[in-house]
N, C-alpha and C. Protein backbone atom coordinates (compact mmCIF):
# COMPACT_ATOMS: atom_id res chain seq x y z
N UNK A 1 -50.09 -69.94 156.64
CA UNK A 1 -49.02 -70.43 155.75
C UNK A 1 -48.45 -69.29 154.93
N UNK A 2 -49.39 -68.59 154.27
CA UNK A 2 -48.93 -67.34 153.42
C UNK A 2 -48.07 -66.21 154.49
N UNK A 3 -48.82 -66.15 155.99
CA UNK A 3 -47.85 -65.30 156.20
C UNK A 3 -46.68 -65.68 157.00
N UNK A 4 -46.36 -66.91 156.90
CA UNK A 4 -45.14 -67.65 156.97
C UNK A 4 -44.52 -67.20 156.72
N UNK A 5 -44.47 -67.62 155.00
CA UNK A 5 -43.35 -67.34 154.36
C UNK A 5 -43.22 -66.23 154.25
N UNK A 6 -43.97 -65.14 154.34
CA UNK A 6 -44.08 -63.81 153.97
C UNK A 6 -42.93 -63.48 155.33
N UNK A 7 -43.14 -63.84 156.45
CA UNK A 7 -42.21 -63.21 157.32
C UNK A 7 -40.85 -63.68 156.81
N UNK A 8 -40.77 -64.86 156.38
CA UNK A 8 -39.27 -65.76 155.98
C UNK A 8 -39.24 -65.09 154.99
N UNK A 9 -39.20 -64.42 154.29
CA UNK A 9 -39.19 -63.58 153.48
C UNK A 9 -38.28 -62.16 153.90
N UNK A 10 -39.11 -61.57 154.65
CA UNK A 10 -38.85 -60.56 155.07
C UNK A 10 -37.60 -60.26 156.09
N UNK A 11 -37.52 -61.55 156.88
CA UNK A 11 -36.47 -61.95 157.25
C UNK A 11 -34.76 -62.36 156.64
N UNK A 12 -35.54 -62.85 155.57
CA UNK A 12 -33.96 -63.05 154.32
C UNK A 12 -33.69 -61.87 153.80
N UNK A 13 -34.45 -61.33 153.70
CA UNK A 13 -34.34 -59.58 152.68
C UNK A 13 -33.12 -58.71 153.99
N UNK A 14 -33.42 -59.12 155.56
CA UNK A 14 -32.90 -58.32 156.35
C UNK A 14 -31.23 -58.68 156.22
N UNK A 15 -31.53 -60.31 155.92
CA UNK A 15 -29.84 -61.04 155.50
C UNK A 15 -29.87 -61.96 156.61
N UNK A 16 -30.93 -62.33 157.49
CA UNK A 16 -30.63 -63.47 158.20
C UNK A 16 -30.44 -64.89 157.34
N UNK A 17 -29.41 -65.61 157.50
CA UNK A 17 -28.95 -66.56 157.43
C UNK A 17 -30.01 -68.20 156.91
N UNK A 18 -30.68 -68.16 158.61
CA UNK A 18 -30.83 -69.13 159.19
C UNK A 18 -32.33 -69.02 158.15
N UNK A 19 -33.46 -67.73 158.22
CA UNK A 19 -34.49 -67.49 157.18
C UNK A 19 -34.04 -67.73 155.66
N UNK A 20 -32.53 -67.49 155.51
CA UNK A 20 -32.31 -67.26 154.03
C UNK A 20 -32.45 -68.96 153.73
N UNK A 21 -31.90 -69.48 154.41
CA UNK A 21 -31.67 -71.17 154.29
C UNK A 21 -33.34 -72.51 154.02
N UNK A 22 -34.25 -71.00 155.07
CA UNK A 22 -35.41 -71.74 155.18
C UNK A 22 -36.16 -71.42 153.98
N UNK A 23 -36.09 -70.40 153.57
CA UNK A 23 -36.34 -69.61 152.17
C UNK A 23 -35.98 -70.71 150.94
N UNK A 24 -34.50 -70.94 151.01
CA UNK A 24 -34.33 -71.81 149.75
C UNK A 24 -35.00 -73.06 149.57
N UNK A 25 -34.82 -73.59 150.86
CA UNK A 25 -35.96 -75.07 151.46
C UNK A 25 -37.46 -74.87 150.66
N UNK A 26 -37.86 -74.14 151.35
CA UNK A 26 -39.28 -73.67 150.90
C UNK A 26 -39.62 -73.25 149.34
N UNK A 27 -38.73 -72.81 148.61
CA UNK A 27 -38.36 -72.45 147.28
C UNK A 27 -38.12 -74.07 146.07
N UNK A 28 -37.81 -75.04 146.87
CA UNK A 28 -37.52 -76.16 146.24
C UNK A 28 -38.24 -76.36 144.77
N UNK A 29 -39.48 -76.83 145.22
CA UNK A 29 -40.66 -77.03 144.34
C UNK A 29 -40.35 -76.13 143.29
N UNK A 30 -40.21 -74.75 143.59
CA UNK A 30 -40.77 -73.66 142.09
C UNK A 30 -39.55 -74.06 141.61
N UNK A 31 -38.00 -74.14 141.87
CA UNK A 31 -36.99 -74.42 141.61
C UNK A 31 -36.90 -76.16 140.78
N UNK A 32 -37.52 -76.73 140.60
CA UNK A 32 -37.88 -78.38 140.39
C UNK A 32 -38.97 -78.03 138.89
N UNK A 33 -39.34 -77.03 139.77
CA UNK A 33 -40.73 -77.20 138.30
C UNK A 33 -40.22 -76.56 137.45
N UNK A 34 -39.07 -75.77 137.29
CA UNK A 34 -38.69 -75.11 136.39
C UNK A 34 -37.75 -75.79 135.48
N UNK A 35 -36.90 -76.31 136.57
CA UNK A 35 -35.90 -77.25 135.91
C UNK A 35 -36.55 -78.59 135.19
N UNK A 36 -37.46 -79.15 135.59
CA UNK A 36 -38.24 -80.03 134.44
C UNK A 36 -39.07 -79.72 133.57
N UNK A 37 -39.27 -78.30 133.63
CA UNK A 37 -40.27 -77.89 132.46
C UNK A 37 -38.70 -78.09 130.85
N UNK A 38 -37.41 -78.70 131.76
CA UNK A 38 -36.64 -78.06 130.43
C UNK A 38 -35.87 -79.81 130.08
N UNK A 39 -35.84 -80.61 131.42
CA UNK A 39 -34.81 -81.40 131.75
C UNK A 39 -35.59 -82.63 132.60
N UNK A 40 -35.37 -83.94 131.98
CA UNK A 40 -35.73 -85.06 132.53
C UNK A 40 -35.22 -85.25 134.02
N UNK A 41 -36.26 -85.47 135.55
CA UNK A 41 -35.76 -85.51 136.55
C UNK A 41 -34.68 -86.77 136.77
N UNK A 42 -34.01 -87.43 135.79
CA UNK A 42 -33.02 -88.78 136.01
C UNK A 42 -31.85 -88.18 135.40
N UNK A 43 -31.94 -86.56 134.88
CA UNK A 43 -31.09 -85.77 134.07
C UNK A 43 -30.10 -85.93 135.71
N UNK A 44 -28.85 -86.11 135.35
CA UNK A 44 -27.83 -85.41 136.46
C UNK A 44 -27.33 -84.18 136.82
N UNK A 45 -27.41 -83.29 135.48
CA UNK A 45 -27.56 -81.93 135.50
C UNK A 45 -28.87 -81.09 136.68
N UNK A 46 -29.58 -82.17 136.65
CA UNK A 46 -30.61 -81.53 137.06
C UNK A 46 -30.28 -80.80 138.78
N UNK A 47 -29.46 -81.77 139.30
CA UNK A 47 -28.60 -81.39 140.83
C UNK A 47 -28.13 -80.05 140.51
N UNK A 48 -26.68 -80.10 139.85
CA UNK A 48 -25.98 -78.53 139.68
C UNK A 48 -27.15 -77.75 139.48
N UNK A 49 -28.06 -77.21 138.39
CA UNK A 49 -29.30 -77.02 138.01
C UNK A 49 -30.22 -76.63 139.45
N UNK A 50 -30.19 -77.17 140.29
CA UNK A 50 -31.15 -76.82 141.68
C UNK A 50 -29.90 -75.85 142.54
N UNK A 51 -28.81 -75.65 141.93
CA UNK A 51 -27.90 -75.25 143.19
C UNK A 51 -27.93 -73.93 142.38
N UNK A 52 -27.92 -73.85 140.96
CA UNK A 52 -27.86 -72.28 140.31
C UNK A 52 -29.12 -71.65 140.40
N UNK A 53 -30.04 -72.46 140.72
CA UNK A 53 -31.75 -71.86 141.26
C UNK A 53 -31.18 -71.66 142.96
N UNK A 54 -30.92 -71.91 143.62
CA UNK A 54 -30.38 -71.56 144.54
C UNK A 54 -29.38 -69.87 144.72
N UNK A 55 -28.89 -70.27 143.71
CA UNK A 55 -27.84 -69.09 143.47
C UNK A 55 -29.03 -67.68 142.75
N UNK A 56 -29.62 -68.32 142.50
CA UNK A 56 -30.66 -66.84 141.76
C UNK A 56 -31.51 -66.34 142.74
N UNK A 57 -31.93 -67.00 143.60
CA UNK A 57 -32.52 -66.58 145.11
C UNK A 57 -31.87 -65.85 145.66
N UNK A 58 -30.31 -66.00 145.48
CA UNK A 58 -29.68 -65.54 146.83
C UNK A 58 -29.63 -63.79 146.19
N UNK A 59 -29.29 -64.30 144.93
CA UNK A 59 -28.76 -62.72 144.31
C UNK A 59 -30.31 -62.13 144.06
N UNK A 60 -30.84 -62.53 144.28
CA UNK A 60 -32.71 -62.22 143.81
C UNK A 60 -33.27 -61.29 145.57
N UNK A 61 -32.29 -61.73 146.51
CA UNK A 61 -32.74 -60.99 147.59
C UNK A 61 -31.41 -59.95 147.79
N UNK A 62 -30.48 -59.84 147.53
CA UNK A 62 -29.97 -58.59 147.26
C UNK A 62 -30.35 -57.46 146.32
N UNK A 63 -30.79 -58.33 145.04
CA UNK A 63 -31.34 -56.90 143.95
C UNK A 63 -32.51 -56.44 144.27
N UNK A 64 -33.61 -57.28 145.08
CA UNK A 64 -34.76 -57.14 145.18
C UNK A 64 -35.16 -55.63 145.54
N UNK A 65 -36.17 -54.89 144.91
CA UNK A 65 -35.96 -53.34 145.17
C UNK A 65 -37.54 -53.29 145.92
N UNK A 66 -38.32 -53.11 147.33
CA UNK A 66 -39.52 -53.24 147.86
C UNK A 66 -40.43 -52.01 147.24
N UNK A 67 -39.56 -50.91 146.44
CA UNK A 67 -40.07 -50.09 146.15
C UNK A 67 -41.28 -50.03 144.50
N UNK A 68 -40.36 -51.43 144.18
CA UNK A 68 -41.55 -51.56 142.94
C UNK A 68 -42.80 -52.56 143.12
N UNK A 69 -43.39 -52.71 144.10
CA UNK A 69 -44.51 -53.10 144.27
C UNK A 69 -44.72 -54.70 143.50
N UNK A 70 -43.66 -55.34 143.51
CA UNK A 70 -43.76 -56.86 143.10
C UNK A 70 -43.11 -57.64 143.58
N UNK A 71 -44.58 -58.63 144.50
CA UNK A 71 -44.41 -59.26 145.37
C UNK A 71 -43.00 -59.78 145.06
N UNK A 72 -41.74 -60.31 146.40
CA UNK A 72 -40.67 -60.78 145.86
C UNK A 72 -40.94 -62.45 145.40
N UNK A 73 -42.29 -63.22 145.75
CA UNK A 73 -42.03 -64.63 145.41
C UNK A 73 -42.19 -64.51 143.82
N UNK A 74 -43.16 -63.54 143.29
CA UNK A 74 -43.33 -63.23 141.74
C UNK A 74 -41.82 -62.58 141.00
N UNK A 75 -41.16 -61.96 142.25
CA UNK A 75 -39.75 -61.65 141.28
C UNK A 75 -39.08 -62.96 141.09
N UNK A 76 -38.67 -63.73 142.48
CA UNK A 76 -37.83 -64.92 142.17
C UNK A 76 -38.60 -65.62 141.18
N UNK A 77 -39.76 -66.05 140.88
CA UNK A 77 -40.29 -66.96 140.19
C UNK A 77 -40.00 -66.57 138.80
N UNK A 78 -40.10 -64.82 138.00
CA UNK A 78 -39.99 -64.83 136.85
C UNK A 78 -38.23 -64.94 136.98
N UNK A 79 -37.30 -65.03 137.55
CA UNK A 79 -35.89 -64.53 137.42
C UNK A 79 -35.86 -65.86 136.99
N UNK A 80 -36.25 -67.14 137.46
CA UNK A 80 -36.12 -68.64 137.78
C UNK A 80 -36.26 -68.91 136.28
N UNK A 81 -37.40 -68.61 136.03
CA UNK A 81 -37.95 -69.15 135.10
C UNK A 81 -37.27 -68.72 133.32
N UNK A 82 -37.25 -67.67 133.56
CA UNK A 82 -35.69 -67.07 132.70
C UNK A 82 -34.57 -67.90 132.34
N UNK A 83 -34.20 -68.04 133.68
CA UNK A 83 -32.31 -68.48 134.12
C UNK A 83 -32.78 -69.46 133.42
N UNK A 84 -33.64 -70.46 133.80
CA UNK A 84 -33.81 -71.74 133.53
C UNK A 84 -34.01 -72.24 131.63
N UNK A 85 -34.62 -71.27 131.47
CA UNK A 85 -35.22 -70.75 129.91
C UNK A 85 -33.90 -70.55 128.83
N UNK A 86 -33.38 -69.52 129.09
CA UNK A 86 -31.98 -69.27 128.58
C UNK A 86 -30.90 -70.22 128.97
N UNK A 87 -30.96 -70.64 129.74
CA UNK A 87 -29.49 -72.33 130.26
C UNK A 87 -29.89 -73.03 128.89
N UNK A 88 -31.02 -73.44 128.65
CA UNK A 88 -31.54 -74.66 128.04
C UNK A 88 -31.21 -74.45 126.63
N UNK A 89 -31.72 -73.07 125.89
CA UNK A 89 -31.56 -72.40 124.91
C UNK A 89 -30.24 -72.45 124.62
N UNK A 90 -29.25 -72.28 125.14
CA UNK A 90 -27.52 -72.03 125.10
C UNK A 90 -27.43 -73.44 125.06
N UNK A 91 -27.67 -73.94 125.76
CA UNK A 91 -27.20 -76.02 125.88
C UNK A 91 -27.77 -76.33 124.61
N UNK A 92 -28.57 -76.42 123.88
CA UNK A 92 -29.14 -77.11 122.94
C UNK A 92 -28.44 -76.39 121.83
N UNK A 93 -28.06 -74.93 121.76
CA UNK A 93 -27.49 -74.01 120.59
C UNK A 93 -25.88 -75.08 120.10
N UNK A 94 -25.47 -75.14 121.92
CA UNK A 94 -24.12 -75.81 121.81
C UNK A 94 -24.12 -77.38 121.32
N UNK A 95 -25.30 -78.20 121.39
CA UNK A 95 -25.08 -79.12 120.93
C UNK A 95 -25.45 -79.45 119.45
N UNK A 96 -26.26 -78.69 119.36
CA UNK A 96 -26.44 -78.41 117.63
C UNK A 96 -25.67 -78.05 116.96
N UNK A 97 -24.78 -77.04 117.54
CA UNK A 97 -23.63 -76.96 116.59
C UNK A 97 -22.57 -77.40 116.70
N UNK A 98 -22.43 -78.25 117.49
CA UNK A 98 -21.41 -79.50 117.45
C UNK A 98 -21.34 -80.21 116.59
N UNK A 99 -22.81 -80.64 116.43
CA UNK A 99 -23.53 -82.25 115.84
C UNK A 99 -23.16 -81.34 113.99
N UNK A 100 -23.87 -80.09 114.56
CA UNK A 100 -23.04 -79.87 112.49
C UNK A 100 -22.27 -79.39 112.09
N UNK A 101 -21.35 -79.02 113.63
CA UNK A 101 -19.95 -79.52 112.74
C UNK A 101 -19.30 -80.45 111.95
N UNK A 102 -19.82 -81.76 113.18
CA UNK A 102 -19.02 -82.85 113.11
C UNK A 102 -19.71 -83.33 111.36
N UNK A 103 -20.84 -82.95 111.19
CA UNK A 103 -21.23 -83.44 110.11
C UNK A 103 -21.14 -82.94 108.70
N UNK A 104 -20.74 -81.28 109.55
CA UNK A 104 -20.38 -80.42 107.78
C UNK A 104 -18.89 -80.89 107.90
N UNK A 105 -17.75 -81.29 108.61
CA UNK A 105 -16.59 -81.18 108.39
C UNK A 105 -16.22 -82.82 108.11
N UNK A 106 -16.78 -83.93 108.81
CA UNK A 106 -16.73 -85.11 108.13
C UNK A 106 -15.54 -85.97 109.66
N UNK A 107 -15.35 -84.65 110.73
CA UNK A 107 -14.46 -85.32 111.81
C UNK A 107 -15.19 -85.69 112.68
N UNK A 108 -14.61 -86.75 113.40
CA UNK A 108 -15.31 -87.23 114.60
C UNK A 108 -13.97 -86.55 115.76
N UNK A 109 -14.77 -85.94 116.78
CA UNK A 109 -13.93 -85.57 117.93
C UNK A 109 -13.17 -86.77 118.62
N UNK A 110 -11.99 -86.49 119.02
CA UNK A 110 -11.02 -87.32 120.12
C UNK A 110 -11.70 -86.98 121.49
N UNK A 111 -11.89 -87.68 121.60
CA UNK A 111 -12.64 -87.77 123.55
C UNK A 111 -12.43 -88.63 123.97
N UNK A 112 -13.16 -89.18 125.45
CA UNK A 112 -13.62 -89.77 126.37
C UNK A 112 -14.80 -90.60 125.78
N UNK A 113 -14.93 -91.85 125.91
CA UNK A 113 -15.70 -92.75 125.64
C UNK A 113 -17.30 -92.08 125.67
N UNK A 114 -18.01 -91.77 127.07
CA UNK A 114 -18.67 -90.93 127.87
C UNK A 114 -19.34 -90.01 126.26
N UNK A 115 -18.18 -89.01 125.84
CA UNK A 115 -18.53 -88.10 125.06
C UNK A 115 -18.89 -88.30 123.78
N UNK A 116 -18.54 -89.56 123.31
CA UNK A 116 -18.38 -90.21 122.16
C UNK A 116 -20.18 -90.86 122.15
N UNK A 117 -20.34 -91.30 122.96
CA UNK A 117 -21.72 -91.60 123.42
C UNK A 117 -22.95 -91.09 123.76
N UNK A 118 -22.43 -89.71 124.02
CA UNK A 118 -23.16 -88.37 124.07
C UNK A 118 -23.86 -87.74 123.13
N UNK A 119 -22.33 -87.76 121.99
CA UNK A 119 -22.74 -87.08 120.59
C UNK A 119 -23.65 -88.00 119.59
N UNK A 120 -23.62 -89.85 119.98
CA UNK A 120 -24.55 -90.65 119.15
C UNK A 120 -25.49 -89.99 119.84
N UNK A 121 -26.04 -90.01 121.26
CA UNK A 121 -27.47 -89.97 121.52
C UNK A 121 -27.89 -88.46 120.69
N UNK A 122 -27.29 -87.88 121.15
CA UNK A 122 -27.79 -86.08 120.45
C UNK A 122 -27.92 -86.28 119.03
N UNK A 123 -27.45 -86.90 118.53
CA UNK A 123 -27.23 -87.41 117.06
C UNK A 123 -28.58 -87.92 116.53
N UNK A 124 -28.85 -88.97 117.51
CA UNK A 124 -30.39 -89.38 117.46
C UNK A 124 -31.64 -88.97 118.00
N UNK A 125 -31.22 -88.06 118.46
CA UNK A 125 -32.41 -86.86 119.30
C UNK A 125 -33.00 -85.72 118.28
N UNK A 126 -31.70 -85.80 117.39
CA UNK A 126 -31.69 -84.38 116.58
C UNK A 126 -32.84 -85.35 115.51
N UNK A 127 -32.21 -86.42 115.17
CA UNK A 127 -33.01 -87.12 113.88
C UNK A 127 -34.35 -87.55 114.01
N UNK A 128 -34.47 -87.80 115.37
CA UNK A 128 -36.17 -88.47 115.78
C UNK A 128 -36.76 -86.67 115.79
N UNK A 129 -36.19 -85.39 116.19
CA UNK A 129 -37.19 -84.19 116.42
C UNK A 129 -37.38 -84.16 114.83
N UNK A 130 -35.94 -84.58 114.18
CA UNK A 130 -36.61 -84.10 112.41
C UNK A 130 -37.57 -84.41 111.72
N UNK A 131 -38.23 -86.13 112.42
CA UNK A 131 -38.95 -86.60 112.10
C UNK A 131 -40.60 -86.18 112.49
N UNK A 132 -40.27 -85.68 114.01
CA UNK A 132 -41.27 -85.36 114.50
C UNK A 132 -41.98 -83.80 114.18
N UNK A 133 -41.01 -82.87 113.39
CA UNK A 133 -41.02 -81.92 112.94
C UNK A 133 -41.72 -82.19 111.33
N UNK A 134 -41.61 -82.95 110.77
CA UNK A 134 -42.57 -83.29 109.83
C UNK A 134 -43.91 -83.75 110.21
N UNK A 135 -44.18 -83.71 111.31
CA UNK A 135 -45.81 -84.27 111.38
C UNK A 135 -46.48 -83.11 111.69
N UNK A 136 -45.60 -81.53 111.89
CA UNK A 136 -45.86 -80.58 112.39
C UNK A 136 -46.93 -80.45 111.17
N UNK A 137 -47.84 -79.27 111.23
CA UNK A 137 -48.15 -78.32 109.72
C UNK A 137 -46.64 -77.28 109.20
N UNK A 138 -47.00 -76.67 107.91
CA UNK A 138 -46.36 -76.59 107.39
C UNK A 138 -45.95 -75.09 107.91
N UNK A 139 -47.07 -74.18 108.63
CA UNK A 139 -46.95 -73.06 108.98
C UNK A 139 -46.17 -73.19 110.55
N UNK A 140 -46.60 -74.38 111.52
CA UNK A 140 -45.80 -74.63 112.76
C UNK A 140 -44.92 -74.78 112.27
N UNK A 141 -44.04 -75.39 111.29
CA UNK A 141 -42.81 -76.08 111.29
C UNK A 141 -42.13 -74.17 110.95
N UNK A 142 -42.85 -73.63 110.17
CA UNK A 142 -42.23 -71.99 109.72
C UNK A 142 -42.20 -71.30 111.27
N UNK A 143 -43.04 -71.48 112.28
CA UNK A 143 -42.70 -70.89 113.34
C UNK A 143 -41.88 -70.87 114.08
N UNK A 144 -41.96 -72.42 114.15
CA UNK A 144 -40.54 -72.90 115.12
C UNK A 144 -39.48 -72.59 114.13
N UNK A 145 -39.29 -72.88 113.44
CA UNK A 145 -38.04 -72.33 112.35
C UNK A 145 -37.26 -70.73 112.94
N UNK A 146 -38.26 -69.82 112.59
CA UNK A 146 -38.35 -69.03 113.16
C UNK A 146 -37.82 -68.65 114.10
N UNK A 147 -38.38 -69.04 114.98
CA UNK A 147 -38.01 -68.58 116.41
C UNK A 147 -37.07 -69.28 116.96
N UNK A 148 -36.59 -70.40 117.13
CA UNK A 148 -35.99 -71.08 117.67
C UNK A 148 -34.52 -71.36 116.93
N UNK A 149 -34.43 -71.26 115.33
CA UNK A 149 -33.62 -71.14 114.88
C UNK A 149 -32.67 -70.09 114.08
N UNK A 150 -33.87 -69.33 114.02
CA UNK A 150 -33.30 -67.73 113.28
C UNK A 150 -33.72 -66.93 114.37
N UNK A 151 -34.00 -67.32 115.63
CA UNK A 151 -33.90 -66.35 116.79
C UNK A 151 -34.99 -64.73 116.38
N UNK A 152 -36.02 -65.45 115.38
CA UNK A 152 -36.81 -64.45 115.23
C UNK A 152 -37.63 -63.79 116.37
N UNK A 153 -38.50 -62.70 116.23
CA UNK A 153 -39.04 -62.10 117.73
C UNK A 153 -40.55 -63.02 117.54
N UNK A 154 -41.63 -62.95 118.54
CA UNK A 154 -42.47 -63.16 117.86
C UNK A 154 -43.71 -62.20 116.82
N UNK A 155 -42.45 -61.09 117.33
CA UNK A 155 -43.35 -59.68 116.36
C UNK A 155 -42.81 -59.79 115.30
N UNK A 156 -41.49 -60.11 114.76
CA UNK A 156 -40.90 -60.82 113.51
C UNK A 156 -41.55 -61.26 112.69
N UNK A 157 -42.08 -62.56 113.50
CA UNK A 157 -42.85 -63.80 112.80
C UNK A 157 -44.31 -63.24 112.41
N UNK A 158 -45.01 -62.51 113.06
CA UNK A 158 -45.97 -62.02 112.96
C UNK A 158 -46.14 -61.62 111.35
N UNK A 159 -45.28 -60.38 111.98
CA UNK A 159 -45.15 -59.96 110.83
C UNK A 159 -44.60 -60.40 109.36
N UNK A 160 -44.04 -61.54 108.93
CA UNK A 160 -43.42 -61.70 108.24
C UNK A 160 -44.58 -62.90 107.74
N UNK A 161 -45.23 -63.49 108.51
CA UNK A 161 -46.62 -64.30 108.36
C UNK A 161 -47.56 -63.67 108.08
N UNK A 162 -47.72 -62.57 108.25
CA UNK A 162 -49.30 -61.91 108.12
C UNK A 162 -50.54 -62.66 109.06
N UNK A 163 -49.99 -62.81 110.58
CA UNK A 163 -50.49 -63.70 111.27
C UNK A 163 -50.46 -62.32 112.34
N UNK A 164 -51.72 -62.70 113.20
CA UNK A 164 -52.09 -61.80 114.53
C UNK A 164 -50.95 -62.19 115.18
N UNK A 165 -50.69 -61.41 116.39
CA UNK A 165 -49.31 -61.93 117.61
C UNK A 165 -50.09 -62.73 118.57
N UNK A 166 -51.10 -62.52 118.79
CA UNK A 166 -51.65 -64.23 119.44
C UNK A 166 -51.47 -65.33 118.93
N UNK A 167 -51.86 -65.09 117.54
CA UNK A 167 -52.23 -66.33 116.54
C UNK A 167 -50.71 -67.07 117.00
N UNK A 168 -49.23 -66.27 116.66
CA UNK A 168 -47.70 -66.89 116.46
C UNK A 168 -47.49 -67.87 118.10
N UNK A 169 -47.70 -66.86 118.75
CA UNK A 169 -47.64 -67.75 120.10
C UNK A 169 -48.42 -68.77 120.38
N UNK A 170 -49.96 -68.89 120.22
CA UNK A 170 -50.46 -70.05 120.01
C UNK A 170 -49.69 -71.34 119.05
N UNK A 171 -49.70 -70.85 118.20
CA UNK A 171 -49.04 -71.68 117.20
C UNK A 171 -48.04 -72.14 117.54
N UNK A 172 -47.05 -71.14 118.30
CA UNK A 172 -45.27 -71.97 118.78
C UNK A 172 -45.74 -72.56 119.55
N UNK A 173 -46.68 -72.39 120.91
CA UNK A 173 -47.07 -73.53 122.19
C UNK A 173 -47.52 -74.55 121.64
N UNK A 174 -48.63 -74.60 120.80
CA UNK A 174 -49.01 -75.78 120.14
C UNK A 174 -48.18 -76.96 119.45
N UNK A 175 -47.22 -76.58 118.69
CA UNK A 175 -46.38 -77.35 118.01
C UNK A 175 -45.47 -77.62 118.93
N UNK A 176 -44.98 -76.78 120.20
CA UNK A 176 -44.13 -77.39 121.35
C UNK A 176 -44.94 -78.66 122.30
N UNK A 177 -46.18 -78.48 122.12
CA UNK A 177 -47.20 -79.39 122.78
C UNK A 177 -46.92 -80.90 122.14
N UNK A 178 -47.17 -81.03 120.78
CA UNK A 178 -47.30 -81.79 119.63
C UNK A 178 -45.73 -82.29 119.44
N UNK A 179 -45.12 -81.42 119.65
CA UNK A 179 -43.49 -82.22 119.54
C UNK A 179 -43.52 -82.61 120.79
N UNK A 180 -43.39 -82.35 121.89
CA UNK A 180 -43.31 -83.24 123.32
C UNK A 180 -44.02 -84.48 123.64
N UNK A 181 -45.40 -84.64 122.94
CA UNK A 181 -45.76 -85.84 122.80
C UNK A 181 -45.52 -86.66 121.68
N UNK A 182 -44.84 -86.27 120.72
CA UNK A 182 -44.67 -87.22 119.43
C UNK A 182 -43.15 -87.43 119.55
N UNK A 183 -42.24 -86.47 120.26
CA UNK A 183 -40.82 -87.31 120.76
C UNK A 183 -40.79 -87.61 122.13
N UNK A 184 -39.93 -88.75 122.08
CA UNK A 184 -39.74 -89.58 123.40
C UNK A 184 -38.74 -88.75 124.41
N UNK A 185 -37.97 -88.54 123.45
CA UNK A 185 -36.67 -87.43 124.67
C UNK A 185 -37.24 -86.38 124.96
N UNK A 186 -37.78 -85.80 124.37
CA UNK A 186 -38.67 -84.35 125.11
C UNK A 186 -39.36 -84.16 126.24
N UNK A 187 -39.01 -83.34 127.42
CA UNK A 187 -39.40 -83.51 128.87
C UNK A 187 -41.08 -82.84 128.72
């Protein structure tokens, strides 16, 4: 099996087609697990979402360089996992600052019914995490603060905590643990 794919591999790197196609096939799964580590599988996004994991494969076997000694399924997997990482980060930046616009300026947008319906649910997504962000401790709630909203590093936080750089990352996974099970919308 391993040296399956290893030839389908080696085969897409040459630019065959028919391997590159079997490649993406075979790629599904890591492409799925990434996209739900961020996004509910009933998400509709989640389709486009499998076609731009698609698209990072393809460009992932043109940049691919054999000369740095990492394996290419470990390149596509960290590129994936990135793309997927940063999409989510930008989507949530954009709907947050929608939601306070609409709420520092006092307007409701002209739209499409659809959108109007969008901005209640996000509306109530934002208010159930606020809630769920209080059950945090007082030092998680400073982490995630942190990082997620002042785009601190986690050598930042470290430092600005007087906390080891294990300690900060434990601490952000943990409270990402603890918010995913204490909100309902959280994948």
């Amino acid at each position: 099996m391993n040296s399956d794919i290893n030839y389908i591999i080696q085969e897409s790197l040459k630019g065959d087609k028919i391997y590159q196609e079997m490649l993406l096939k075979r790629l599904n799964p890591l492409i799925y697990k990434n996209i739900y580590k961020y996004y509910k599988p009933s998400n509709p996004l989640a389709e486009d979402l499998l076609h731009e994991g698609y698209i990072i494969i393809l460009r992932s076997l043109k940049d691919y360089d054999v000369k740095k000694n990492v394996h290419f399924l470990q390149y596509v997997k960290i590129r994936l996992h990135y793309f997927y990482k940063n999409y989510y980060k930008k989507s949530i930046k954009k709907s947050t600052l929608s939601i306070e616009y609409l709420n520092s300026t006092g307007k409701e947008l002209k739209s499409n019914r659809q959108d109007q319906i969008s901005m209640v649910i996000l509306k109530e997504e934002k208010d159930e995490l606020y809630k769920c962000m209080n059950e945090l401790s007082e030092k998680e709630q400073t982490v995630l603060n942190l990082f997620y909203y002042q785009e601190a590093s986690i050598q930042e936080i470290s430092d600005k905590l007087n906390l080891k750089y294990r300690q900060v990352i434990n601490m952000k996974s943990n409270a990402v643990k603890k918010l995913r099970s204490y909100c309902s919308f959280m994948p």
